[in-house]
N, C-alpha and C. Protein backbone atom coordinates (compact mmCIF):
# COMPACT_ATOMS: atom_id res chain seq x y z
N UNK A 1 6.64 -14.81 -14.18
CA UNK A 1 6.47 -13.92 -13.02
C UNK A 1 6.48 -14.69 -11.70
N UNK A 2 5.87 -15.81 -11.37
CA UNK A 2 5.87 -16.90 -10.42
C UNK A 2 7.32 -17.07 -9.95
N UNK A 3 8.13 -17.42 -11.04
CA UNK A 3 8.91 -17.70 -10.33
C UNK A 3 10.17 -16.69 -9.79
N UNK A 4 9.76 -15.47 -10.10
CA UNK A 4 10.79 -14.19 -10.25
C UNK A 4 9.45 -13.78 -8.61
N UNK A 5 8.24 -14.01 -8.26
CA UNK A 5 8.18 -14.20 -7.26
C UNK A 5 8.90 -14.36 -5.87
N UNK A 6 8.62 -15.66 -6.27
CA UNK A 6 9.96 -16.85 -5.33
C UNK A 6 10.65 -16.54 -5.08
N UNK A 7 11.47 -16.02 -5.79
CA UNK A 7 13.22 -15.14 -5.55
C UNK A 7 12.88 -14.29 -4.69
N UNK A 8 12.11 -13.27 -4.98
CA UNK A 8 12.01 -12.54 -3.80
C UNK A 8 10.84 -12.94 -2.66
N UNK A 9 10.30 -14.18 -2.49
CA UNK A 9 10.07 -14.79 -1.44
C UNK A 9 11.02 -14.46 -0.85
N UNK A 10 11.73 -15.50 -1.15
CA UNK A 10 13.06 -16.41 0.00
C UNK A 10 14.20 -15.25 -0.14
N UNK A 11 14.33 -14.19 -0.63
CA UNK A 11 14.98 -13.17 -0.49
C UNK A 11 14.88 -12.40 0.73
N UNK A 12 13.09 -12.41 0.60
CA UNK A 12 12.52 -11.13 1.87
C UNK A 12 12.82 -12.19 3.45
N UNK A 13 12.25 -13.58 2.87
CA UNK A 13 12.98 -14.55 4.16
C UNK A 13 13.79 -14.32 4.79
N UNK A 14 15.09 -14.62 4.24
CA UNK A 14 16.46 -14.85 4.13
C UNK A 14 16.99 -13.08 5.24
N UNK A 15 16.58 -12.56 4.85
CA UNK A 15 17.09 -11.03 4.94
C UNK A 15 16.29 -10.37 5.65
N UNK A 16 15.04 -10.85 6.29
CA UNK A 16 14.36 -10.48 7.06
C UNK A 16 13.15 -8.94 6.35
N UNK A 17 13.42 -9.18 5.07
CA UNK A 17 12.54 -7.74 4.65
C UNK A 17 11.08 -7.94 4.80
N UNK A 18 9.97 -7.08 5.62
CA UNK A 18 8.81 -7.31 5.78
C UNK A 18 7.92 -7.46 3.96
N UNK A 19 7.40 -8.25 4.11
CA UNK A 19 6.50 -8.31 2.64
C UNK A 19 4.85 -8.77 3.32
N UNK A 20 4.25 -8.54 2.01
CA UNK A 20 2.65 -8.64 2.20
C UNK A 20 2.29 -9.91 2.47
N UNK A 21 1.67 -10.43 3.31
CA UNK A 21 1.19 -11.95 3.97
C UNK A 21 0.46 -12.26 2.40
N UNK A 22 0.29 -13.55 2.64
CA UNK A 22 -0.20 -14.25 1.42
C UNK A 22 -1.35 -13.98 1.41
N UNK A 23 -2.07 -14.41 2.71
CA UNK A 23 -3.76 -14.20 2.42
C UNK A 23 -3.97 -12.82 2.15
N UNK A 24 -3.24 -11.85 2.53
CA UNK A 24 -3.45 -10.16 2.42
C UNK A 24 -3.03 -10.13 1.13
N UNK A 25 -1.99 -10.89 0.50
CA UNK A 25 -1.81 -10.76 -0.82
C UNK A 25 -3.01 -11.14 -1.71
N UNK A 26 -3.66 -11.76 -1.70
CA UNK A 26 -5.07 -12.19 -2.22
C UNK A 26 -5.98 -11.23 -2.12
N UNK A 27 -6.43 -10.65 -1.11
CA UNK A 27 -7.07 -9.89 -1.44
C UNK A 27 -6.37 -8.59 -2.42
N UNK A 28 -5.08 -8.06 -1.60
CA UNK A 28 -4.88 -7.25 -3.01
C UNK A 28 -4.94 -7.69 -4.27
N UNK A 29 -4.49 -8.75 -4.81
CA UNK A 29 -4.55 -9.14 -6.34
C UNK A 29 -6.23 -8.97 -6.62
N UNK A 30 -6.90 -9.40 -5.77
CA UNK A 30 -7.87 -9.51 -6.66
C UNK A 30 -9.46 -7.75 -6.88
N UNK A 31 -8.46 -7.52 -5.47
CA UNK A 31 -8.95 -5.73 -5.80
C UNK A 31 -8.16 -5.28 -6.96
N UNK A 32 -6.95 -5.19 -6.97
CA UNK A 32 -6.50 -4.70 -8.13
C UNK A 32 -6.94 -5.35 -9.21
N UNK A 33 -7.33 -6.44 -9.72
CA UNK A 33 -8.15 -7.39 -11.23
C UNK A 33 -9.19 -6.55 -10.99
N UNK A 34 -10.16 -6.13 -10.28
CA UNK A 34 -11.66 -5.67 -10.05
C UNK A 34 -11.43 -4.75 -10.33
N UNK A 35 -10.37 -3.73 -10.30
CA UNK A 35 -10.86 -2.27 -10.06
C UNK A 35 -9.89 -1.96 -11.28
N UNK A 36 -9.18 -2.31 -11.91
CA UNK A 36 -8.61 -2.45 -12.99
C UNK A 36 -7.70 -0.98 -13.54
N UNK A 37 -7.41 -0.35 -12.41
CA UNK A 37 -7.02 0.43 -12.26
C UNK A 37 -5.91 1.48 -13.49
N UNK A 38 -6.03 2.74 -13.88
CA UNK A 38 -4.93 3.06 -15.27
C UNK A 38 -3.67 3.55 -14.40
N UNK A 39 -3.87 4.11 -13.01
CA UNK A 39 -3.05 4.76 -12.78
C UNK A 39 -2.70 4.03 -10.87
N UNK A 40 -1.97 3.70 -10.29
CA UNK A 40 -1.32 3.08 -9.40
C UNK A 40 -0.23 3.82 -8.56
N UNK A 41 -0.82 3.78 -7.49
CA UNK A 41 0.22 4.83 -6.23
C UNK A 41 0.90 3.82 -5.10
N UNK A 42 1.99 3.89 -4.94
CA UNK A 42 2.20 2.39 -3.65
C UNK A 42 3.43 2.91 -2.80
N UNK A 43 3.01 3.19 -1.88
CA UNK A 43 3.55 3.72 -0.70
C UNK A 43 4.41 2.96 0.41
N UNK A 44 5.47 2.52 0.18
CA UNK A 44 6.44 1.24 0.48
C UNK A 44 6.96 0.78 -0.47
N UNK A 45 8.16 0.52 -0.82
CA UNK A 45 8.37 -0.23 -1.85
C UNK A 45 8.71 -1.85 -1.48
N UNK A 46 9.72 -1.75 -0.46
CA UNK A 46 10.82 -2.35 -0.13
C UNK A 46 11.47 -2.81 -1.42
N UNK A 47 11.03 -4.36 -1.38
CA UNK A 47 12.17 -5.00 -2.93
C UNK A 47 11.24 -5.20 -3.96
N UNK A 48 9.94 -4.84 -3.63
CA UNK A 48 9.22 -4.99 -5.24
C UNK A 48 8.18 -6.14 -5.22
N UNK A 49 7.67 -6.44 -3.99
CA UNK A 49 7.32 -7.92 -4.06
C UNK A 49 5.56 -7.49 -4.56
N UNK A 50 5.25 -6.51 -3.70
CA UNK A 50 3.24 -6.29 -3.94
C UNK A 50 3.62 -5.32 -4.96
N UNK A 51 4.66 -4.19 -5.42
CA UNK A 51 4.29 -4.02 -6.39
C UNK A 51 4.39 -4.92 -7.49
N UNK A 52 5.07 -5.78 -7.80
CA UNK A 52 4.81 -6.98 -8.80
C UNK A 52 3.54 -7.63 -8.93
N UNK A 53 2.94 -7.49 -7.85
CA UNK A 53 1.58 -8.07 -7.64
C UNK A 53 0.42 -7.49 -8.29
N UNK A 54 1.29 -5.88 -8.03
CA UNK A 54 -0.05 -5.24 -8.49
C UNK A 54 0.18 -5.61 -9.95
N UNK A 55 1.26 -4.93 -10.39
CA UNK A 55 1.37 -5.20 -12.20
C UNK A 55 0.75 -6.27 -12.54
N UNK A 56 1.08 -7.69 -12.13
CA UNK A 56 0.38 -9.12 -12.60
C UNK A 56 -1.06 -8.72 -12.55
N UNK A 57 -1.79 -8.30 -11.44
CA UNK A 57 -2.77 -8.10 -11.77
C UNK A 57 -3.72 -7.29 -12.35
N UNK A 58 -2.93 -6.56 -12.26
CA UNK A 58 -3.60 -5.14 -13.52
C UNK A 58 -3.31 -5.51 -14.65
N UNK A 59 -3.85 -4.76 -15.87
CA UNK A 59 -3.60 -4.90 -17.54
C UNK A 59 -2.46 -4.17 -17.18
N UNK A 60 -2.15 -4.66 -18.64
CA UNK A 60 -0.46 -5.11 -19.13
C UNK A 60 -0.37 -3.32 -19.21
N UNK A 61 0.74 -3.13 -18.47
CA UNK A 61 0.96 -1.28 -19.07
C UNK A 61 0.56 -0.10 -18.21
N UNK A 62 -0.10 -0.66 -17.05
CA UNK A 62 -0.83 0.28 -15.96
C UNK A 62 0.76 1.03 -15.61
N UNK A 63 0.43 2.01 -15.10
CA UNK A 63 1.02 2.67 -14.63
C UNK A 63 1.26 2.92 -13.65
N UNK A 64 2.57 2.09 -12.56
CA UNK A 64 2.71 2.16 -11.30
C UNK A 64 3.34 3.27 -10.66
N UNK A 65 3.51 4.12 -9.94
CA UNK A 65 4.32 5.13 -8.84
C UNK A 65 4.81 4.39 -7.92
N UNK A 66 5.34 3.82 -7.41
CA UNK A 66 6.01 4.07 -5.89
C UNK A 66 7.24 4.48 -5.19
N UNK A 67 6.73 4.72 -4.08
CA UNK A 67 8.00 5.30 -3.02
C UNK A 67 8.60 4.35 -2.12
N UNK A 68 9.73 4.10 -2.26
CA UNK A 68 10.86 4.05 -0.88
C UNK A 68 11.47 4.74 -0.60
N UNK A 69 11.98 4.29 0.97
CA UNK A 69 12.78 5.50 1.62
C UNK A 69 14.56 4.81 1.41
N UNK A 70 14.46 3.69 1.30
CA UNK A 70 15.37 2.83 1.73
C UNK A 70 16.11 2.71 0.58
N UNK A 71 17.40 3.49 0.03
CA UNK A 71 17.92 3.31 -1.18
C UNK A 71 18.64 2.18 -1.58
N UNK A 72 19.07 1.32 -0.68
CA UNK A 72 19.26 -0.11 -1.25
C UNK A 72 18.13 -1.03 -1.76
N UNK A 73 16.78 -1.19 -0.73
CA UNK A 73 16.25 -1.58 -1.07
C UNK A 73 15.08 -1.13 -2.61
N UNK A 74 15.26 0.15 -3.18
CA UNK A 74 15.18 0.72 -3.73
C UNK A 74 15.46 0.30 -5.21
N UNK A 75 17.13 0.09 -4.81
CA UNK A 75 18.26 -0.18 -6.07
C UNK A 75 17.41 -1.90 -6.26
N UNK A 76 17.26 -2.82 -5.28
CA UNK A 76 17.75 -4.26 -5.52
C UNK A 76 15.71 -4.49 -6.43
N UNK A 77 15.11 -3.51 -5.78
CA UNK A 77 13.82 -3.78 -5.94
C UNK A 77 13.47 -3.33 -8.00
N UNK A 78 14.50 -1.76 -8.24
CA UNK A 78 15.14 -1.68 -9.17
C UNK A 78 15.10 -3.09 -10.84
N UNK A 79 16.30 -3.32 -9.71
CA UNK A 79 16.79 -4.39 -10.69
C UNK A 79 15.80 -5.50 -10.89
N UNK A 80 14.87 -6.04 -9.89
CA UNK A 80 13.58 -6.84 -10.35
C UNK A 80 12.40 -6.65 -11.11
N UNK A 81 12.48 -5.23 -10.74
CA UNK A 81 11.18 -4.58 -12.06
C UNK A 81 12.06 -5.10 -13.71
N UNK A 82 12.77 -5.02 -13.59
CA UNK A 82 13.80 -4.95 -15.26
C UNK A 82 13.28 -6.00 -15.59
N UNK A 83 13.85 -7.30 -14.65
CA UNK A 83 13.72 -8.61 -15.08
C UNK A 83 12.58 -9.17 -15.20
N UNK A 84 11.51 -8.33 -14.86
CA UNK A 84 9.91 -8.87 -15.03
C UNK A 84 9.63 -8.16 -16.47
N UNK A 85 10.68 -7.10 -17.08
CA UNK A 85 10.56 -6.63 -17.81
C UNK A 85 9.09 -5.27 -17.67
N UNK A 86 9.28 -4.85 -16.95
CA UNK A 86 7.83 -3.61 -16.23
C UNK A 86 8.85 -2.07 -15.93
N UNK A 87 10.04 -2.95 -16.09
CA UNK A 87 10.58 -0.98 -15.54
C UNK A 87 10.19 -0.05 -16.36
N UNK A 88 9.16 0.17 -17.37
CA UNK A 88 8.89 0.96 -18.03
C UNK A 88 8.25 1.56 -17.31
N UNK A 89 7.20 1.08 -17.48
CA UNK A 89 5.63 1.11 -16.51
C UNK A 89 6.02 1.34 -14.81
N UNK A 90 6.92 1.27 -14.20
CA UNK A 90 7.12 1.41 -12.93
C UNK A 90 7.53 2.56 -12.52
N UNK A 91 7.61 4.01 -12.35
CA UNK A 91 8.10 5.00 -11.77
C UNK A 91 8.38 4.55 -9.80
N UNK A 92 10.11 4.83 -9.71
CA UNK A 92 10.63 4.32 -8.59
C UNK A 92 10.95 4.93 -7.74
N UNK A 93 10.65 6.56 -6.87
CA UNK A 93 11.25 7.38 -6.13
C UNK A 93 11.49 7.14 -4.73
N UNK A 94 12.67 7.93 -4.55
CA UNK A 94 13.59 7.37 -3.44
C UNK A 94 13.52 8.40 -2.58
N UNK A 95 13.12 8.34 -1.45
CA UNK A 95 13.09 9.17 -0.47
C UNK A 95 11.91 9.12 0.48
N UNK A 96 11.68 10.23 1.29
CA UNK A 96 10.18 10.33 2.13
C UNK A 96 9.22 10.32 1.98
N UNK A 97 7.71 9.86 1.43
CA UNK A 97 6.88 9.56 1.16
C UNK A 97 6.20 10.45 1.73
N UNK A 98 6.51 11.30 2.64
CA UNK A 98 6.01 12.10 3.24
C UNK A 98 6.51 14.00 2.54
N UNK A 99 7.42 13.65 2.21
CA UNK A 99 7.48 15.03 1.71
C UNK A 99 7.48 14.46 -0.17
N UNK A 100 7.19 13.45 -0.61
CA UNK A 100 7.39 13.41 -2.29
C UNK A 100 5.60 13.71 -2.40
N UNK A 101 4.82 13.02 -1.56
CA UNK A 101 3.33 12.89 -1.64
C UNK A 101 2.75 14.27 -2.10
N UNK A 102 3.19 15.06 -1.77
CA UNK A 102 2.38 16.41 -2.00
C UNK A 102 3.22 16.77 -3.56
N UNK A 103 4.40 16.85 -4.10
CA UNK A 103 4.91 17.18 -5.19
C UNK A 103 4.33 16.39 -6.08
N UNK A 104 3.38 14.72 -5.98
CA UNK A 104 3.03 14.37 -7.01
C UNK A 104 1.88 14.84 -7.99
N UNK A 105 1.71 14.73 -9.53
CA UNK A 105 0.69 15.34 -10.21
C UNK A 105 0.03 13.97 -10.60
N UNK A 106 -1.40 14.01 -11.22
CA UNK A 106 -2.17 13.53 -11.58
C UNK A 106 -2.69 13.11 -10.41
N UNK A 107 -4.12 11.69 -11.17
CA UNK A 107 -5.10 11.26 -9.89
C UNK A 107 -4.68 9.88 -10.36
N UNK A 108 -5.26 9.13 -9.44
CA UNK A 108 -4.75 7.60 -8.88
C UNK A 108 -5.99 7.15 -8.44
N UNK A 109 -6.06 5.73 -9.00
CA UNK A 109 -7.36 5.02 -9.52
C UNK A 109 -7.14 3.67 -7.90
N UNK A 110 -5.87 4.27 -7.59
CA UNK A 110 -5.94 2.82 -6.62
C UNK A 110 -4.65 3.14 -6.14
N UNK A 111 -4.35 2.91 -4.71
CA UNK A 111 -3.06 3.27 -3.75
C UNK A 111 -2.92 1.92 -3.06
N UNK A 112 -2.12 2.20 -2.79
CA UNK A 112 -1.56 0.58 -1.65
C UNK A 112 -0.58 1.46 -0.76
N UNK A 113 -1.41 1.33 0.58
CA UNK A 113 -0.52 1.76 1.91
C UNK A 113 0.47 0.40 2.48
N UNK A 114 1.84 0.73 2.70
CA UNK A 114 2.40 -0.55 3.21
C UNK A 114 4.16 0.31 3.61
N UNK A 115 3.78 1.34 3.99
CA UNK A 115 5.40 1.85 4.94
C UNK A 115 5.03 2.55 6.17
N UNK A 116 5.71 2.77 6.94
CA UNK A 116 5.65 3.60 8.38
C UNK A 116 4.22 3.52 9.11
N UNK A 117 3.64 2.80 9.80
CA UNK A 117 2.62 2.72 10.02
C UNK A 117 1.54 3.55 10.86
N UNK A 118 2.26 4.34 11.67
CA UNK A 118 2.27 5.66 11.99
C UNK A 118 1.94 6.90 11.05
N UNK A 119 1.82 6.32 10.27
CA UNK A 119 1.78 7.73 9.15
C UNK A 119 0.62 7.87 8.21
N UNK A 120 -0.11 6.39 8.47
CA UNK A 120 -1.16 6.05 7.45
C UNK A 120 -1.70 7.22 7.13
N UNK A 121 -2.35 8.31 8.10
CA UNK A 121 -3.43 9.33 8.26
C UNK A 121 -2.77 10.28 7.57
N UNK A 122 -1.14 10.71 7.41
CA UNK A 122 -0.92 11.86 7.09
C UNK A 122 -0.80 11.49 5.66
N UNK A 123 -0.13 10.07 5.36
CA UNK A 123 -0.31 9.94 4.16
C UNK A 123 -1.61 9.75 2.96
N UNK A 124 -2.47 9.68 3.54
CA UNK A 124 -4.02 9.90 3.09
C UNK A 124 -4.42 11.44 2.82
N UNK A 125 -3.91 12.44 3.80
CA UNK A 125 -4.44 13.59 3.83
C UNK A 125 -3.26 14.41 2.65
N UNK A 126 -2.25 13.71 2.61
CA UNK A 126 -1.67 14.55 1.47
C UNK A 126 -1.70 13.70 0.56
N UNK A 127 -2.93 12.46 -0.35
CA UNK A 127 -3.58 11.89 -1.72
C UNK A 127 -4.44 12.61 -2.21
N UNK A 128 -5.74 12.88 -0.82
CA UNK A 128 -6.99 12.85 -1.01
C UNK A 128 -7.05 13.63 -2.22
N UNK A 129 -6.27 15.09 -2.65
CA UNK A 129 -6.57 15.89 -3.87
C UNK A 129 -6.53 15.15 -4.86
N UNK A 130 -5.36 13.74 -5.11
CA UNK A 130 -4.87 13.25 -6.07
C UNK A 130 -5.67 11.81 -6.20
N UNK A 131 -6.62 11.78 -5.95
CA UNK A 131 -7.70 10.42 -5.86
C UNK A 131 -8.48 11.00 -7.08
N UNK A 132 -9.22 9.61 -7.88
CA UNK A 132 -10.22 9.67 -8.80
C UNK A 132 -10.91 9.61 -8.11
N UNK A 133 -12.22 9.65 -8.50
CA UNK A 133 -13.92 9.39 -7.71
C UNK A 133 -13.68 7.84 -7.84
N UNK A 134 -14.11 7.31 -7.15
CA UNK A 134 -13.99 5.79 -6.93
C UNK A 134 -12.52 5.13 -6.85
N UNK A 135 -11.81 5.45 -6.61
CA UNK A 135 -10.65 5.21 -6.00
C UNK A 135 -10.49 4.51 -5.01
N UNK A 136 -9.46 3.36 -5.25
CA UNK A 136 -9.52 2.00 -4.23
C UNK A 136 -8.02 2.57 -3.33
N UNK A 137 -8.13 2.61 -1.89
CA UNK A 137 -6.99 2.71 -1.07
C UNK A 137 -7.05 1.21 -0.28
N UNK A 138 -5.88 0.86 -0.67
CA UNK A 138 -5.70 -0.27 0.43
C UNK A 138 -4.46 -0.68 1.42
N UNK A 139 -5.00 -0.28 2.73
CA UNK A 139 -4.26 -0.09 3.48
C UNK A 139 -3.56 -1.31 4.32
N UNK A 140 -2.43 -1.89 4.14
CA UNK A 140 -1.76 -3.03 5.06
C UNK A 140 -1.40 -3.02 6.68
N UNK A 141 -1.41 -4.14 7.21
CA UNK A 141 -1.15 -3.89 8.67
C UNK A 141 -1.37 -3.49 9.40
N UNK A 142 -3.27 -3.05 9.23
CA UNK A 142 -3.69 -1.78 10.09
C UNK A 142 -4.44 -2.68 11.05
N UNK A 143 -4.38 -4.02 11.42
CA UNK A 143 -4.51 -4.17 12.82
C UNK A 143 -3.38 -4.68 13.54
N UNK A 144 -2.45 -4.37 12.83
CA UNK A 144 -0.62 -4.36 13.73
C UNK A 144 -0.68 -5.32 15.14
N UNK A 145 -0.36 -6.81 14.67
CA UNK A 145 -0.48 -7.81 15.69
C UNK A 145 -1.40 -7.72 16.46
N UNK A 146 -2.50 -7.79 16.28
CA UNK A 146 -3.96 -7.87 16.72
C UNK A 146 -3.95 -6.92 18.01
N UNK A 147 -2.90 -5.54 18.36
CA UNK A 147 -3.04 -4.46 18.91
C UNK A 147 -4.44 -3.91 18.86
N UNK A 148 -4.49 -3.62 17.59
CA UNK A 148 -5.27 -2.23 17.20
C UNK A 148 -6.97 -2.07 17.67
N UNK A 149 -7.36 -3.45 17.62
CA UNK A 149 -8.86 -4.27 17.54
C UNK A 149 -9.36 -4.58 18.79
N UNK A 150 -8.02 -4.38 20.10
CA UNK A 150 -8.62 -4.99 21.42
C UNK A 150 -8.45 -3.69 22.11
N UNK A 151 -9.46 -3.69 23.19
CA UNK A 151 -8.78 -2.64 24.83
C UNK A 151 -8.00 -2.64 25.49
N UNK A 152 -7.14 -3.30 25.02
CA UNK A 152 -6.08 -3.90 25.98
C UNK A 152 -5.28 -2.73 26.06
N UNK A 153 -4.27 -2.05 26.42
CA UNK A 153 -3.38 -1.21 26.93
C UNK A 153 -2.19 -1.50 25.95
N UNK A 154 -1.95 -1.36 25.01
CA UNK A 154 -0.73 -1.71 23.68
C UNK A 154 0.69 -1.70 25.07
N UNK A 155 1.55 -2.54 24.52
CA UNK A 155 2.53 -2.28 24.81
C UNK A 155 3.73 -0.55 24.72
N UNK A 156 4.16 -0.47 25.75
CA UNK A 156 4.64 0.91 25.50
C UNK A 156 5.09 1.32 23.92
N UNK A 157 5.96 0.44 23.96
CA UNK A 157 6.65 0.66 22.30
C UNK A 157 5.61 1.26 21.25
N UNK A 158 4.24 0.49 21.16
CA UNK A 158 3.45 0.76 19.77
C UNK A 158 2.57 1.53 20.29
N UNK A 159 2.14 2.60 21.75
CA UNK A 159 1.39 2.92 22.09
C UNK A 159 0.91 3.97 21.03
N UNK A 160 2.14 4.95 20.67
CA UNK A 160 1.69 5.70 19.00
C UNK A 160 1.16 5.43 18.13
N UNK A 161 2.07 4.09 17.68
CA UNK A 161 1.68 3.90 16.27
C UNK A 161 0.15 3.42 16.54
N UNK A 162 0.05 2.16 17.28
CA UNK A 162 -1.46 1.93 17.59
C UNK A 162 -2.44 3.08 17.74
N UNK A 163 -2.07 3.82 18.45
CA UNK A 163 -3.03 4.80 18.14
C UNK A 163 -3.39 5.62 16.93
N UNK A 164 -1.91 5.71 16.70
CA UNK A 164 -2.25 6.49 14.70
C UNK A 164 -2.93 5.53 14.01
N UNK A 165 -2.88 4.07 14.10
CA UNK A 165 -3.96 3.60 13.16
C UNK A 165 -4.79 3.58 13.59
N UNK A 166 -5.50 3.73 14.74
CA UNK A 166 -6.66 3.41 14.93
C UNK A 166 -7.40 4.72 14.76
N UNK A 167 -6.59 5.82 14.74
CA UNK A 167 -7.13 6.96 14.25
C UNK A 167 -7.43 6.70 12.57
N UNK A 168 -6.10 6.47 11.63
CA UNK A 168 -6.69 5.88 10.55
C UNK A 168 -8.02 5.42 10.13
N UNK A 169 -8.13 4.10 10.97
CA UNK A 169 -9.47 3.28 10.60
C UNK A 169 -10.76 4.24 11.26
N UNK A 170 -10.67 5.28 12.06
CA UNK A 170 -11.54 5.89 12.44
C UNK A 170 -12.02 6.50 11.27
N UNK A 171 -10.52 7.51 10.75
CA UNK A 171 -11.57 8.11 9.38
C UNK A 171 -11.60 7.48 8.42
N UNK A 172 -11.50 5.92 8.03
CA UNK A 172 -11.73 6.11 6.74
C UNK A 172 -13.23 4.85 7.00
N UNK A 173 -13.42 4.98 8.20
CA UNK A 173 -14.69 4.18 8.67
C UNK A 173 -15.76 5.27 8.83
N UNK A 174 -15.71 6.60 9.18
CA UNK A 174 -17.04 7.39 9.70
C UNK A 174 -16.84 8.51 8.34
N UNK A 175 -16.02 8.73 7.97
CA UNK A 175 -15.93 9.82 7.31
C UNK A 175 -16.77 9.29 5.76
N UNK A 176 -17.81 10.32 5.64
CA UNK A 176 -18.85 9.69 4.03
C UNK A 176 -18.25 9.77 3.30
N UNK A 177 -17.03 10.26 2.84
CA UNK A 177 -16.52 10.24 1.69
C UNK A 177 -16.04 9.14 1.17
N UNK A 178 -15.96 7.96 2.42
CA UNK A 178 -15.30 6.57 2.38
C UNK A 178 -16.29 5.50 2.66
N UNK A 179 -16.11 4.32 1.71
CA UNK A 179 -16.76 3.02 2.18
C UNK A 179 -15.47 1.83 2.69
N UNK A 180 -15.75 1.45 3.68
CA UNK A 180 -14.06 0.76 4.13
C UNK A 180 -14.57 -0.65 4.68
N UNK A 181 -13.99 -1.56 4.35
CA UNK A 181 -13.90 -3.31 5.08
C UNK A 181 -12.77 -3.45 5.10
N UNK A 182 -12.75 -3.96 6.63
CA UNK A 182 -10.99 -4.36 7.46
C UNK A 182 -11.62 -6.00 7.22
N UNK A 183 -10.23 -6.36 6.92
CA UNK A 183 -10.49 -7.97 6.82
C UNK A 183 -9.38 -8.39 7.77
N UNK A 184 -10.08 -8.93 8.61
CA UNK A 184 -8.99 -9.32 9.72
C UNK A 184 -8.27 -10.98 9.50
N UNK A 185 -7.44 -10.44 8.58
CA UNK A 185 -6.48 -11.47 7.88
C UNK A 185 -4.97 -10.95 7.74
N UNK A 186 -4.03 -12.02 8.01
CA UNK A 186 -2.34 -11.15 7.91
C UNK A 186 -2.38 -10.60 9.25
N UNK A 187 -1.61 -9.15 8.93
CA UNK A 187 -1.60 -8.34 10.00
C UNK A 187 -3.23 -7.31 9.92
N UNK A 188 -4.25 -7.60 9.11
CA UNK A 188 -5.03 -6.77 9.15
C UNK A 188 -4.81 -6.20 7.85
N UNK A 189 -5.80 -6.16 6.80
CA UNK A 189 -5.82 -5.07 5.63
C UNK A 189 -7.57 -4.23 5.14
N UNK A 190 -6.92 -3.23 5.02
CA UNK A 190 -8.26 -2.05 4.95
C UNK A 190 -8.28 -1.88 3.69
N UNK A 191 -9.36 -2.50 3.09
CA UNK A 191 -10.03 -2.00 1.21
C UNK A 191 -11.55 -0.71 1.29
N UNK A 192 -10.52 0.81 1.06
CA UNK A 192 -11.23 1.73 1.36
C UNK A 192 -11.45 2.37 0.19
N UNK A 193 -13.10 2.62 -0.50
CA UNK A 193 -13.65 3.20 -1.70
C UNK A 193 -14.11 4.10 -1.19
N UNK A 194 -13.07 5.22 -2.51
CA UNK A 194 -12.91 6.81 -1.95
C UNK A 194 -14.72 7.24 -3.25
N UNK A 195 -15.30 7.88 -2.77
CA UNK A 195 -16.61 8.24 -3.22
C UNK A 195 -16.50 9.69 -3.86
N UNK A 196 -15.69 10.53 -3.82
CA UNK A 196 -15.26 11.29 -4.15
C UNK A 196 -15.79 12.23 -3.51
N UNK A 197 -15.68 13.86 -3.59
CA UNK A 197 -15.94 14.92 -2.48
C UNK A 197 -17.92 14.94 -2.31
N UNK A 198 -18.27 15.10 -3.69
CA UNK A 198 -19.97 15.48 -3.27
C UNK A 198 -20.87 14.35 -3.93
N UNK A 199 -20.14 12.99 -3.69
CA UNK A 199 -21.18 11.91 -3.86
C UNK A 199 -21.03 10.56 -2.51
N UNK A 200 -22.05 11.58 -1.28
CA UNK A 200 -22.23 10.48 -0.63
C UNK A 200 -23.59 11.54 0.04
């Protein structure tokens, strides 16, 4: 697996595809070993790099979901699940994450946020039905080049998105249904334990 890694290291390099920072990768691996999750939701695909991560670190056979929008990256990410030998275990859908989220069935023991960053909030509000009680969400990039964390006036460009996350981290910081730590590492990653509707 290490070295089927690598490849898509210097792949996502090479080609400029955004992937999960190393130290942010650490903490996901080792939430996912802890929380040991049966069932797996991952919201980004690109080429497969954190979901590989998650599989390594979950037991052998978990059951991953994820979405891309991006059908090449889709296809190439595809062909790397094979060769890790996991395309069983991997369900791969292609399209909006925003309109597949509500058609999905069952509950999900653990999510990984990591596409459109702008969207964190809507994509939370169309899980929440599909969460177990103790359900790990972990959200990437949610202090988006150390924007999100200061007063400073964001640059025009991210004035949205900065604000949609910081709406994000609002609810999944005040709202009781959630216990949340931002680790201000990478671009910022949020490990949020969903408590379920009437235990807080």
């Amino acid at each position: 697996m290490n070295d089927l890694l690598k490849i898509l290291e210097d792949y996502a390099a090479k080609h400029q595809v955004p992937i999960i920072a190393k130290d942010s990768a650490v903490v996901l691996e080792a939430t996912v070993a802890a929380k040991r999750p049966a069932a797996v939701l991952e919201i980004g695909t690109a080429i497969g790099y954190s979901t590989l991560l998650i599989a390594a670190s979950a037991a052998f056979g978990t059951k991953i979901t994820t979405i891309e929008i991006d059908e090449a990256r889709a296809k190439l990410a595809r062909s790397f699940f094979e060769q890790a030998g996991l395309a069983p275990y991997i369900e791969l859908l292609v399209g909006d994450a925003a309109q597949i989220l509500p058609q999905l069935t069952g509950n999900f023991d653990l999510v990984f946020i990591d596409a459109a960053k702008g969207q964190y909030l809507d994509y939370l509000s169309k899980i929440l039905g599909k969460l177990s009680p103790g359900a790990v969400i972990i959200a990437d990039n949610v202090l988006f080049r150390g924007l999100v964390a200061v007063d400073d006036l964001p640059p025009k460009r991210y004035r949205t998105l900065v604000k949609r996350l910081r709406a994000y981290l609002e609810f999944v910081t005040s709202d009781p249904r959630f216990e949340t730590k931002i680790h201000d590492i990478g671009d910022g990653i949020a490990v949020t334990y969903y408590r379920g509707e009437n235990n807080y």
